[in-house]
N, C-alpha and C. Protein backbone atom coordinates (compact mmCIF):
# COMPACT_ATOMS: atom_id res chain seq x y z
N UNK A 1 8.28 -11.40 -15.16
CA UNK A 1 8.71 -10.35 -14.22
C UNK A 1 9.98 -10.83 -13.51
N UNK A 2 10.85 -9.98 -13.43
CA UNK A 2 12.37 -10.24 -12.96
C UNK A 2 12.02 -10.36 -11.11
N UNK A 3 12.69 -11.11 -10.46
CA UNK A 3 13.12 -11.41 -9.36
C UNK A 3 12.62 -9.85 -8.50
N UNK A 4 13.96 -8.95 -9.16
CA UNK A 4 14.04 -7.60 -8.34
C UNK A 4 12.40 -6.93 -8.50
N UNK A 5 12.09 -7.15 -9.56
CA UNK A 5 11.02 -6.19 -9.78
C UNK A 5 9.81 -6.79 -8.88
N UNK A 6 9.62 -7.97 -8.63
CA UNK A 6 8.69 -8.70 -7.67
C UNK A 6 9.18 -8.20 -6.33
N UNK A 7 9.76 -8.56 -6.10
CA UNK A 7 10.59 -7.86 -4.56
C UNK A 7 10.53 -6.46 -4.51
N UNK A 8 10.53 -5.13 -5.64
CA UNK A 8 10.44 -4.11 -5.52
C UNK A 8 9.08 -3.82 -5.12
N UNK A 9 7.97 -4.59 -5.91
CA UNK A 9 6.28 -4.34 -5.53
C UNK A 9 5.99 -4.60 -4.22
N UNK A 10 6.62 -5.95 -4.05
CA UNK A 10 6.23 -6.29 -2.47
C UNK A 10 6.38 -5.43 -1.59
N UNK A 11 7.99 -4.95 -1.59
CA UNK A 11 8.39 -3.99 -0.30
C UNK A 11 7.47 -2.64 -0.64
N UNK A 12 7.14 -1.95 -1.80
CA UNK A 12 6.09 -1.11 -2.12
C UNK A 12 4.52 -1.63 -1.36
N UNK A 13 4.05 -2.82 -0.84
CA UNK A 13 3.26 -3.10 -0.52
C UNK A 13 3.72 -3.31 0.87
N UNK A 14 4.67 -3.73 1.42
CA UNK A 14 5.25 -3.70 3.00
C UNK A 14 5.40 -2.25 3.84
N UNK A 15 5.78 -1.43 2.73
CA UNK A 15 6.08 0.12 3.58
C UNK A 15 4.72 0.53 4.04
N UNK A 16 3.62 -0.09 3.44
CA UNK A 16 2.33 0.51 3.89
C UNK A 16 1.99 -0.14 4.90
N UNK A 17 2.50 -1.28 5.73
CA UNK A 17 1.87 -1.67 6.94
C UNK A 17 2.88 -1.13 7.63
N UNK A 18 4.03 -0.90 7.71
CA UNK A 18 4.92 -0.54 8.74
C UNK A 18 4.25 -0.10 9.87
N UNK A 19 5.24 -1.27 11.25
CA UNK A 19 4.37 -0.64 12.75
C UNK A 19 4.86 0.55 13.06
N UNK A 20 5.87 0.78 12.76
CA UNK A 20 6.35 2.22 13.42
C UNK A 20 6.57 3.02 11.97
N UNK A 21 6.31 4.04 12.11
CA UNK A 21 6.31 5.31 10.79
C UNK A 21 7.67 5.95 10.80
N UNK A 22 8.63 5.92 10.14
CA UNK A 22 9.75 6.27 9.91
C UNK A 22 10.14 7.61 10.14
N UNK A 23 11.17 7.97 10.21
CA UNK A 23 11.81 9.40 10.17
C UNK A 23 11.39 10.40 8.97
N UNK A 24 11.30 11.30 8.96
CA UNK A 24 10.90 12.02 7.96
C UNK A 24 12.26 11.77 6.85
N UNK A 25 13.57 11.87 7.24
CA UNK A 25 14.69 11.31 6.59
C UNK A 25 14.76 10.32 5.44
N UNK A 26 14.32 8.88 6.70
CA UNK A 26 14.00 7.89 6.17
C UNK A 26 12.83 7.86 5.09
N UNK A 27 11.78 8.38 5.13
CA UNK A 27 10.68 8.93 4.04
C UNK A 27 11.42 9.48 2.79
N UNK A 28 11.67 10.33 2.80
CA UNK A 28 12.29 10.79 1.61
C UNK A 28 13.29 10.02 1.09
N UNK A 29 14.39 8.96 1.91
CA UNK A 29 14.95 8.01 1.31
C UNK A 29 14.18 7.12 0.33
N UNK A 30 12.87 6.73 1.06
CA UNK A 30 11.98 5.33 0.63
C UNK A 30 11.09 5.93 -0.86
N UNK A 31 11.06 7.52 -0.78
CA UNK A 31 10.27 8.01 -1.49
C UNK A 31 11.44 8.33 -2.69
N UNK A 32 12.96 8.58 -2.76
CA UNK A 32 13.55 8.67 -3.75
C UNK A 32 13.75 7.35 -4.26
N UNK A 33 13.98 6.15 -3.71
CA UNK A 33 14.54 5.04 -4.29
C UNK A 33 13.36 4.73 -5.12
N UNK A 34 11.90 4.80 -4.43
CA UNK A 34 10.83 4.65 -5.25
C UNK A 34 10.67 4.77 -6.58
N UNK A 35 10.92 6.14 -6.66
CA UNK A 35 10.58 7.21 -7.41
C UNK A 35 11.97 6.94 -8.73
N UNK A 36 13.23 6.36 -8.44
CA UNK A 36 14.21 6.33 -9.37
C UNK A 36 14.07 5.09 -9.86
N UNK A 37 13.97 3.90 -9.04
CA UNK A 37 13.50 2.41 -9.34
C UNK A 37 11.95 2.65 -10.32
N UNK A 38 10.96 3.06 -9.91
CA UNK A 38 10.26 2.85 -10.96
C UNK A 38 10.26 3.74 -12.27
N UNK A 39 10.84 5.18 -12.06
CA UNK A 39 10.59 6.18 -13.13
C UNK A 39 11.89 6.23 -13.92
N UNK A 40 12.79 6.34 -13.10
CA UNK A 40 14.63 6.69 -13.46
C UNK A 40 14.92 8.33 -12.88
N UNK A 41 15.38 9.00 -13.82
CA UNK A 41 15.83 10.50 -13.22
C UNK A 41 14.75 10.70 -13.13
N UNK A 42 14.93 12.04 -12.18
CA UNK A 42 14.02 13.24 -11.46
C UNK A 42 13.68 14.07 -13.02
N UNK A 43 12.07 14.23 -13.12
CA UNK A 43 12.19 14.98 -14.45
C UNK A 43 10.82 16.30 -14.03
N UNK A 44 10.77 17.12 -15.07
CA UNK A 44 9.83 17.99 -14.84
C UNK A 44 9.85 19.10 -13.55
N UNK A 45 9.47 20.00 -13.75
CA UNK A 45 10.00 21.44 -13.08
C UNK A 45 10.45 20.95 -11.23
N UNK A 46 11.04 21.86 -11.03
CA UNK A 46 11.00 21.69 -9.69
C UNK A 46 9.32 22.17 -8.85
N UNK A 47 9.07 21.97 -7.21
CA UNK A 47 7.89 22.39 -7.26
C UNK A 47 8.28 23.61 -6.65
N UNK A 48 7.10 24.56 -6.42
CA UNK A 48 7.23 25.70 -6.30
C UNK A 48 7.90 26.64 -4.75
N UNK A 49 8.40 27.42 -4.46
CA UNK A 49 8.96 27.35 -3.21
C UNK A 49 8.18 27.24 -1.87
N UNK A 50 7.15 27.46 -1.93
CA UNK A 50 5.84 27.42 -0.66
C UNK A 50 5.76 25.83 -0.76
N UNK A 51 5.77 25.02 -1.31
CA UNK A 51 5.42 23.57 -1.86
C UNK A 51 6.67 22.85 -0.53
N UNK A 52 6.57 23.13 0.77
CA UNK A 52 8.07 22.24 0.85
C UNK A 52 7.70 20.89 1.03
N UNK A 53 6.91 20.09 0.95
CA UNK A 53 6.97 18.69 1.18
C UNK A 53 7.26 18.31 -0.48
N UNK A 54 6.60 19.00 -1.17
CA UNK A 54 6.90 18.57 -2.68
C UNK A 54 8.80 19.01 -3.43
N UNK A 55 9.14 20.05 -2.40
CA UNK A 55 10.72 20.37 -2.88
C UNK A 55 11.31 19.41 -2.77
N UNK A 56 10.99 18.80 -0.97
CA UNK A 56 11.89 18.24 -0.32
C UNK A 56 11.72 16.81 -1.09
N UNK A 57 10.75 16.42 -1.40
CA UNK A 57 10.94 15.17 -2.22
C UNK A 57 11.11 15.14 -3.62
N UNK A 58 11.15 16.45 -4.29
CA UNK A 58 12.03 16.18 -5.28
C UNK A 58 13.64 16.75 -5.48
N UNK A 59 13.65 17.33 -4.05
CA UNK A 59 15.19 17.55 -3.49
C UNK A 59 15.83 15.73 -3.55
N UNK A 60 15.15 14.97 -2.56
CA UNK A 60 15.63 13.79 -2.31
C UNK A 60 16.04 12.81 -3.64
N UNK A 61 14.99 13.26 -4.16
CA UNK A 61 14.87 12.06 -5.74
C UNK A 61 15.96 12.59 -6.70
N UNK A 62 16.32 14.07 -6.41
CA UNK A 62 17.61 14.54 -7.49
C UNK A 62 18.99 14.38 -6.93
N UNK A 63 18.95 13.93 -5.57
CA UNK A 63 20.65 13.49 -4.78
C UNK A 63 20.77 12.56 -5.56
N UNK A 64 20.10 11.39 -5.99
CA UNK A 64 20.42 9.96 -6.64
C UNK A 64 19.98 9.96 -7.83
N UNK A 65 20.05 11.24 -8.55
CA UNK A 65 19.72 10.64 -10.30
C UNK A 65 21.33 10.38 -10.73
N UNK A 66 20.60 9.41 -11.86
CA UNK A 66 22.08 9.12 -12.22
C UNK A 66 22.10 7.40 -11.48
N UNK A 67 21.25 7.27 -10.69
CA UNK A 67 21.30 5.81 -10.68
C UNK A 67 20.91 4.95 -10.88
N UNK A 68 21.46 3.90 -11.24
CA UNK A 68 20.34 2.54 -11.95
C UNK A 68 19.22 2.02 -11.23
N UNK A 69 18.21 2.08 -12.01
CA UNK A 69 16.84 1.83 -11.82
C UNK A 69 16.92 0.65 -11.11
N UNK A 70 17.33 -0.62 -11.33
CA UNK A 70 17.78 -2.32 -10.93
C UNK A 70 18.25 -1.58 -9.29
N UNK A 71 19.66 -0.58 -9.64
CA UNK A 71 20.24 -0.44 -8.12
C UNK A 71 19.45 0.28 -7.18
N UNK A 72 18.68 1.09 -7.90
CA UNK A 72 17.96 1.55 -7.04
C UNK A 72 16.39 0.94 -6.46
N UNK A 73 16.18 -0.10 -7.12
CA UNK A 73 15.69 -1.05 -6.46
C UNK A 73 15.50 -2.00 -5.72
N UNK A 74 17.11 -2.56 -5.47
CA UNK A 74 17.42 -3.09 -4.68
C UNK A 74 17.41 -2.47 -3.42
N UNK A 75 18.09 -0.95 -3.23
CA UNK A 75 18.30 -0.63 -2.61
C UNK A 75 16.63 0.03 -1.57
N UNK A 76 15.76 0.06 -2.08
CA UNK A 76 14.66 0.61 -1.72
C UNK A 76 14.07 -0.65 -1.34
N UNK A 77 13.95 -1.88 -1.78
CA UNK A 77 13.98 -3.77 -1.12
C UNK A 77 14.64 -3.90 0.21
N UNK A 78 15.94 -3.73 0.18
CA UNK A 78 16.58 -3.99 1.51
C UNK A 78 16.17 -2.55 2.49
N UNK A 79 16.24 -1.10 2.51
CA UNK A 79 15.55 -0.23 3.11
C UNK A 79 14.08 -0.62 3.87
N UNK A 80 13.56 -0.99 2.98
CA UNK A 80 11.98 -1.79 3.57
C UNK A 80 12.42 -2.97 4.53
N UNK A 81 13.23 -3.96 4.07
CA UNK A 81 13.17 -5.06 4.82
C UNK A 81 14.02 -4.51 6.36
N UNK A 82 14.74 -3.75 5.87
CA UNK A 82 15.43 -3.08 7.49
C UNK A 82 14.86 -2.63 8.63
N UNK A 83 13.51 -1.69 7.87
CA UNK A 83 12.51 -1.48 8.54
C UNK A 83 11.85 -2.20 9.15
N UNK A 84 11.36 -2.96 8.72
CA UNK A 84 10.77 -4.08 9.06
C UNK A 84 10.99 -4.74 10.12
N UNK A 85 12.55 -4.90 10.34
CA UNK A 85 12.96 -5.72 11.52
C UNK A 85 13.27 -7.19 10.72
């Protein structure tokens, strides 16, 4: 297992203790980098228009397709550790 990808699980295991609960913003950030780092592009229908927590996060996950899985893992690593403090 590569460096990043250990560091990607961890901070996947850090966002769940977080003392303070993030911005709804910040959520959908943590939830696209997720979502592109482990899967890649945004795939499969959009969700339906009554659905908005499900739009809005696959609104978020389609601003950054198109980016590397590695970069977008990093970037969802340091996001967590920011949090963090």
């Amino acid at each position: 297992m590569s460096d990043i990808q250990a560091a990607f699980e961890q901070a996947a295991k850090d966002v769940q203790s977080l003392s303070d609960r993030p911005d709804n913003d910040t959520l959908l950030r943590l939830y696209a980098l997720y979502k592109q780092g482990s899967e890649g592009d945004v795939n499969g229908p959009k969700p339906g228009f009554f659905d908005f927590v499900g739009t809005a996060k696959y609104e978020a996950w389609e601003k950054i397709k198109g980016t590397d899985q590695t970069e977008a893992k990093k970037k969802y690593v340091d996001l967590v550790k920011k949090l963090r403090g």
